[in-house]
Protein backbone atom coordinates (compact mmCIF):
# COMPACT_ATOMS: atom_id res chain seq x y z
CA UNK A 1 -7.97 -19.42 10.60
CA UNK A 2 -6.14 -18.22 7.35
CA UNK A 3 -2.92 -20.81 6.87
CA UNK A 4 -0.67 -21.55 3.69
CA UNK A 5 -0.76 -18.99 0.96
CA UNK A 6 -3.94 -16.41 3.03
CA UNK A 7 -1.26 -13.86 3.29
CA UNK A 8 -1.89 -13.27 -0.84
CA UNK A 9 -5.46 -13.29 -0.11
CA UNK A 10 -5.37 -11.02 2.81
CA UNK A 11 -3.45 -8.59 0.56
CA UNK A 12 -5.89 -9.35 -2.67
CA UNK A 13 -8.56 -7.91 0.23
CA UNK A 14 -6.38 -4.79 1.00
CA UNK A 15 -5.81 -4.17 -3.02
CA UNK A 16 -9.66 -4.60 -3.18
CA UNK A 17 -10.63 -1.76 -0.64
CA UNK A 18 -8.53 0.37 -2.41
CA UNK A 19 -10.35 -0.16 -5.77
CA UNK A 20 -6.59 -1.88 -7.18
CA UNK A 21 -8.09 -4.47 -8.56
CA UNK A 22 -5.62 -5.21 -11.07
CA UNK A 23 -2.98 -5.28 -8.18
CA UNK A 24 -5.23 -8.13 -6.44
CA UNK A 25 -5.46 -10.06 -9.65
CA UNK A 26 -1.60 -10.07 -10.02
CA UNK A 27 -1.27 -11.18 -6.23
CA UNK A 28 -3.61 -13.81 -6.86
CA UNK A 29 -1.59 -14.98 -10.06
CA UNK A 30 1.13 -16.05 -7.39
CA UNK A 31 -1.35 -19.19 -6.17
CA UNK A 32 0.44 -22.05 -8.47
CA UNK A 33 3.14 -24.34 -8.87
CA UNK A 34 5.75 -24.75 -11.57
CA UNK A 35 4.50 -21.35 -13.90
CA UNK A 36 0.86 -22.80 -13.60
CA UNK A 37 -2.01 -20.65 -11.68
CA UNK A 38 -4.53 -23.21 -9.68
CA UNK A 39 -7.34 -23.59 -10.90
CA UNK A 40 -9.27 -22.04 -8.19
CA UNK A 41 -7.57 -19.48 -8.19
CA UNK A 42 -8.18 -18.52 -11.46
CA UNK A 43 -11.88 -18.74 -10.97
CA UNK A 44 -11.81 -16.23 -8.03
CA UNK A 45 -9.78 -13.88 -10.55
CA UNK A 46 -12.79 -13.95 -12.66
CA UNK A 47 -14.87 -12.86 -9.34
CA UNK A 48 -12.78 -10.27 -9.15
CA UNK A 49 -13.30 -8.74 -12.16
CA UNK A 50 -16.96 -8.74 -12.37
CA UNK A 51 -16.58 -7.36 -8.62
CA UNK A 52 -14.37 -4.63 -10.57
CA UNK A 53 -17.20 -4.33 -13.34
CA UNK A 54 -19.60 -3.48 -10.55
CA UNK A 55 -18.07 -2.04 -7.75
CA UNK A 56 -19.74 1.20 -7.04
CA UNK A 57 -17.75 5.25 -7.72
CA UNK A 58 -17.88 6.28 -3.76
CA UNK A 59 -14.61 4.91 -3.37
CA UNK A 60 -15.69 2.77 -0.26
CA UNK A 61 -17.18 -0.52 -0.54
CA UNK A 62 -20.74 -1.22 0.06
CA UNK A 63 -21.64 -3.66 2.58
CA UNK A 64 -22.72 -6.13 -0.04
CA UNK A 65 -18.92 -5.99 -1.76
CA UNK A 66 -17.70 -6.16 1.48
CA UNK A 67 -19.12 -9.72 2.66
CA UNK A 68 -17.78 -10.56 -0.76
CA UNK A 69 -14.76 -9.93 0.00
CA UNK A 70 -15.11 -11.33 2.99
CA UNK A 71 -16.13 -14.28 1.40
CA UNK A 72 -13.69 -14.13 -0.94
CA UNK A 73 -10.80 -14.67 1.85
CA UNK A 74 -12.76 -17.33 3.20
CA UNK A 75 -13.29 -19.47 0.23
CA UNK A 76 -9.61 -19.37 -0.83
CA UNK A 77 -8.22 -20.38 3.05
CA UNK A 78 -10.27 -23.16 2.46
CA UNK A 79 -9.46 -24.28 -0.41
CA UNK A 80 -5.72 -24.06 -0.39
CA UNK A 81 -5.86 -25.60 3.41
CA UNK A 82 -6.68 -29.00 1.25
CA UNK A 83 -3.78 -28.71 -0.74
CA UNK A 84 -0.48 -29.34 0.91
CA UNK A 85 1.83 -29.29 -1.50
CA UNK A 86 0.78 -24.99 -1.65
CA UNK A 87 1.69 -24.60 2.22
CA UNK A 88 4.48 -22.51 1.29
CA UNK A 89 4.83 -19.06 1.95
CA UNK A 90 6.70 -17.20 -0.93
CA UNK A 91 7.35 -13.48 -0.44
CA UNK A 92 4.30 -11.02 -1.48
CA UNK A 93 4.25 -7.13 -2.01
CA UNK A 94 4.00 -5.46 1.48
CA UNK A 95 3.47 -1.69 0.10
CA UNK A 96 -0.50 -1.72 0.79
CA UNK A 97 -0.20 -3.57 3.72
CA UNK A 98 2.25 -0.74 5.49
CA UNK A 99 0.58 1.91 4.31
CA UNK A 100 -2.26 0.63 6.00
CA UNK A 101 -0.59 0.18 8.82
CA UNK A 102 1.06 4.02 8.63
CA UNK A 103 -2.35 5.75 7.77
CA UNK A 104 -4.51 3.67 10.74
CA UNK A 105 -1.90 5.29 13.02
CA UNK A 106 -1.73 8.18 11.84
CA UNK A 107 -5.39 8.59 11.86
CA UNK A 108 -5.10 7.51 15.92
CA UNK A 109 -3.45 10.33 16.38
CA UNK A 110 0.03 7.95 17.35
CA UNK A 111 3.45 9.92 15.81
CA UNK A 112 5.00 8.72 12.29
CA UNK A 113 8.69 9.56 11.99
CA UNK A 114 8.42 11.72 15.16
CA UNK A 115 5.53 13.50 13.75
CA UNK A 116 1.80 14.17 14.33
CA UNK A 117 0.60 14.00 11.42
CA UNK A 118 -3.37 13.79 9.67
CA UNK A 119 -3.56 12.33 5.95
CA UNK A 120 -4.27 15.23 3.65
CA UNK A 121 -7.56 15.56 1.87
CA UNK A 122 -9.11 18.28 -0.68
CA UNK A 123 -12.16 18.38 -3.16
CA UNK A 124 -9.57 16.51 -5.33
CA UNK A 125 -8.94 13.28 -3.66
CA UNK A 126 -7.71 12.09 -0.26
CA UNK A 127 -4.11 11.56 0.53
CA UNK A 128 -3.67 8.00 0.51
CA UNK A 129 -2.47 6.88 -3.29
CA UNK A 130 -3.02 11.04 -4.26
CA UNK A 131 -3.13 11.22 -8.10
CA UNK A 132 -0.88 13.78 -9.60
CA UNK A 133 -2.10 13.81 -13.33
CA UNK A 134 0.70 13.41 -15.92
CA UNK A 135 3.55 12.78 -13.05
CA UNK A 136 2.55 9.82 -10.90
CA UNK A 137 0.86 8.35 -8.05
CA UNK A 138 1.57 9.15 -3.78
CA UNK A 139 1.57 6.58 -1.57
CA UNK A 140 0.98 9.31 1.45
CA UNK A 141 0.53 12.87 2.04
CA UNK A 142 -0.12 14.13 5.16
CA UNK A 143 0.14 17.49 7.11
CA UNK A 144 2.25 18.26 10.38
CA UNK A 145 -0.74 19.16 13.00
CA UNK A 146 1.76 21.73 14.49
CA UNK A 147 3.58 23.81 11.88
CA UNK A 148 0.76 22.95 8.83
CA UNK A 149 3.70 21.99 6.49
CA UNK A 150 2.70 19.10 3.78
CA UNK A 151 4.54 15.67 4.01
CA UNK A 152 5.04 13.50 1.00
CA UNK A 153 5.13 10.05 2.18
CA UNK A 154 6.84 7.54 -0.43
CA UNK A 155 6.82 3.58 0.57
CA UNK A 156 8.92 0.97 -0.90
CA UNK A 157 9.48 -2.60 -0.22
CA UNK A 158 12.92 -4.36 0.60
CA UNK A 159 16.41 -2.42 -0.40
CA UNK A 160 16.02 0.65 -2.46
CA UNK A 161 18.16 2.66 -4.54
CA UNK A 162 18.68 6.58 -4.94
CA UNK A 163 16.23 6.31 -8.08
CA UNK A 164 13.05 7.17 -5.52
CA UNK A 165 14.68 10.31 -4.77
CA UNK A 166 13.90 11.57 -8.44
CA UNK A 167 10.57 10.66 -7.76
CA UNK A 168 9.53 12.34 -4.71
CA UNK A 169 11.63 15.24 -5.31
CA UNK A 170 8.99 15.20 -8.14
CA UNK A 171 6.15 15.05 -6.03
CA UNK A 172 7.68 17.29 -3.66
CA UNK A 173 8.01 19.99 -6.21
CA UNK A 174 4.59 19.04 -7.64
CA UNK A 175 2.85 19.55 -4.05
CA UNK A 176 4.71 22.86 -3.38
CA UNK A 177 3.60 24.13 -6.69
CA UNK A 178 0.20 23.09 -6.85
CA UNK A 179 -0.62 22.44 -3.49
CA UNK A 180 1.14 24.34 -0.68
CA UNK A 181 -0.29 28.03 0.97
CA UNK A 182 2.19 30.93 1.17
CA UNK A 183 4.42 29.45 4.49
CA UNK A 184 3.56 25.87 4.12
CA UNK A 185 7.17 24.20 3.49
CA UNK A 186 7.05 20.70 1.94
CA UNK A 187 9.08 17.93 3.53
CA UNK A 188 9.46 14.15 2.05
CA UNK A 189 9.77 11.31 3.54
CA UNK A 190 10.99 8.20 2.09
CA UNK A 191 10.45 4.70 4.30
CA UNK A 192 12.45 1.54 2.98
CA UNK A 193 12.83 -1.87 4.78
CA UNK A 194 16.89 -1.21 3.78
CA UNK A 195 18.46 2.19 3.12
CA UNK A 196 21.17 1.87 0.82
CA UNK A 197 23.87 4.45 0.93
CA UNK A 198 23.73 5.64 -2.17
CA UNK A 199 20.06 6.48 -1.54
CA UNK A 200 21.02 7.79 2.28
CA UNK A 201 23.63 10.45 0.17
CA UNK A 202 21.22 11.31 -2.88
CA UNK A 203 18.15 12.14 -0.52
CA UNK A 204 20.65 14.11 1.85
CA UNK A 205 20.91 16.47 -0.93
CA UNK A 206 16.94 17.62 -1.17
CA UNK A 207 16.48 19.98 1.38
CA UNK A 208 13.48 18.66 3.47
CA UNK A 209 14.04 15.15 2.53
CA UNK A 210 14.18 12.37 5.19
CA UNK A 211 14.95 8.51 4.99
CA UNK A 212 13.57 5.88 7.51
CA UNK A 213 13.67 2.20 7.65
CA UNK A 214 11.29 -0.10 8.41
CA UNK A 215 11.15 -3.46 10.34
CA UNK A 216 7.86 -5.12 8.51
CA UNK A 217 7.55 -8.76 9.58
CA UNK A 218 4.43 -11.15 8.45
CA UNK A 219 3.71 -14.40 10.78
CA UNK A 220 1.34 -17.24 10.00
CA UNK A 221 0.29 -18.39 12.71
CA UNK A 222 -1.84 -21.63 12.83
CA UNK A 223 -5.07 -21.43 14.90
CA UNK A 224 -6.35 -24.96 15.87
């Protein structure tokens, strides 16, 4: 169904449900050839930022921005299946994409790092892309069903260097500060596609702090 460059327009859909539409503009600016953005492309930009103007506060979509989106996806497979010379796959931002993957199983109840986990969620927000005013942004926090502790969750694409340990140690000491009940210990976890040993060593010396790798792979598969 989706063939040649969908994989930016399935991830311009996942940006959208999360209300990043900026992010999904910037994926989209990817659909060109030699600096130049096609055409269409740049015309379902503009969709997407008069979907932005209107899109309503309740942080989910409503069914009518949803079969736009929908819509949306279509349209562009379409378009770009007429166009051979875009059949090429280049490589795209997988962030949103495994943190959708990490919160749907979490929220099945399946274990995350040999954890059972649920995403946290207070009066302030809900614990996918958590807002810490003045200090930053987490991709995940969750709580361990069993001993209640809080989990800070930080996801980065390809190899990664010891400079995410500054930031979720930040976070870390942000939640436990701000967050965490008398007992409640809070752990971090930080998932890259490659561990670099410079990060393995830094992130060995924050108590609580764990490192996993990932193995993230994206197929197209043509359906005739």
């Amino acid at each position: 169904m989706y063939k040649g460059y969908s994989p930016y327009w399935t991830l311009a859909r996942v940006f959208c449900r999360l209300k990043r539409y900026d992010d999904a503009i910037e994926t989209l600016k990817h659909i060109g050839k030699d600096g130049k953005i096609l055409k269409s492309a740049l015309t379902e930009i503009q969709r997407i930022e008069k979907l932005k103007a209107k899109t309503s506060q309740s942080g989910l979509a409503t069914e009518d921005e949803d079969q736009a989106l929908d819509e949306f996806v279509e349209t562009f497979s379409e378009r770009l299946d007429e166009r051979p010379e875009f059949k090429r796959v280049a490589p795209i931002h997988s962030e949103a994409i495994l943190e959708t993957f990490i919160e749907e199983r979490i929220n099945r109840g399946e274990t995350f790092c040999d954890m059972h986990l649920s995403i946290y969620e207070d009066e302030n927000g809900y614990g996918r892309q958590y807002i810490i005013s003045g200090v930053g942004r987490i991709d995940l926090l969750a709580v361990e069903k069993g001993s209640k502790d809080l989990v800070v969750i930080e996801l980065k694409r390809n190899e990664s260097d010891d400079e995410v340990v500054g930031q979720i140690s930040r976070y870390m000491a942000w939640v436990k500060r701000n967050l965490a009940k008398e007992g409640q210990v809070v752990k971090g976890i930080i998932c890259v596609h490659k561990a670099l040993k410079k990060l393995v060593l830094s992130a060995s010396n924050i108590p609580g702090l764990m490192v996993y790798e990932y193995d993230f792979n994206f197929r197209i598969a043509t359906i005739s």
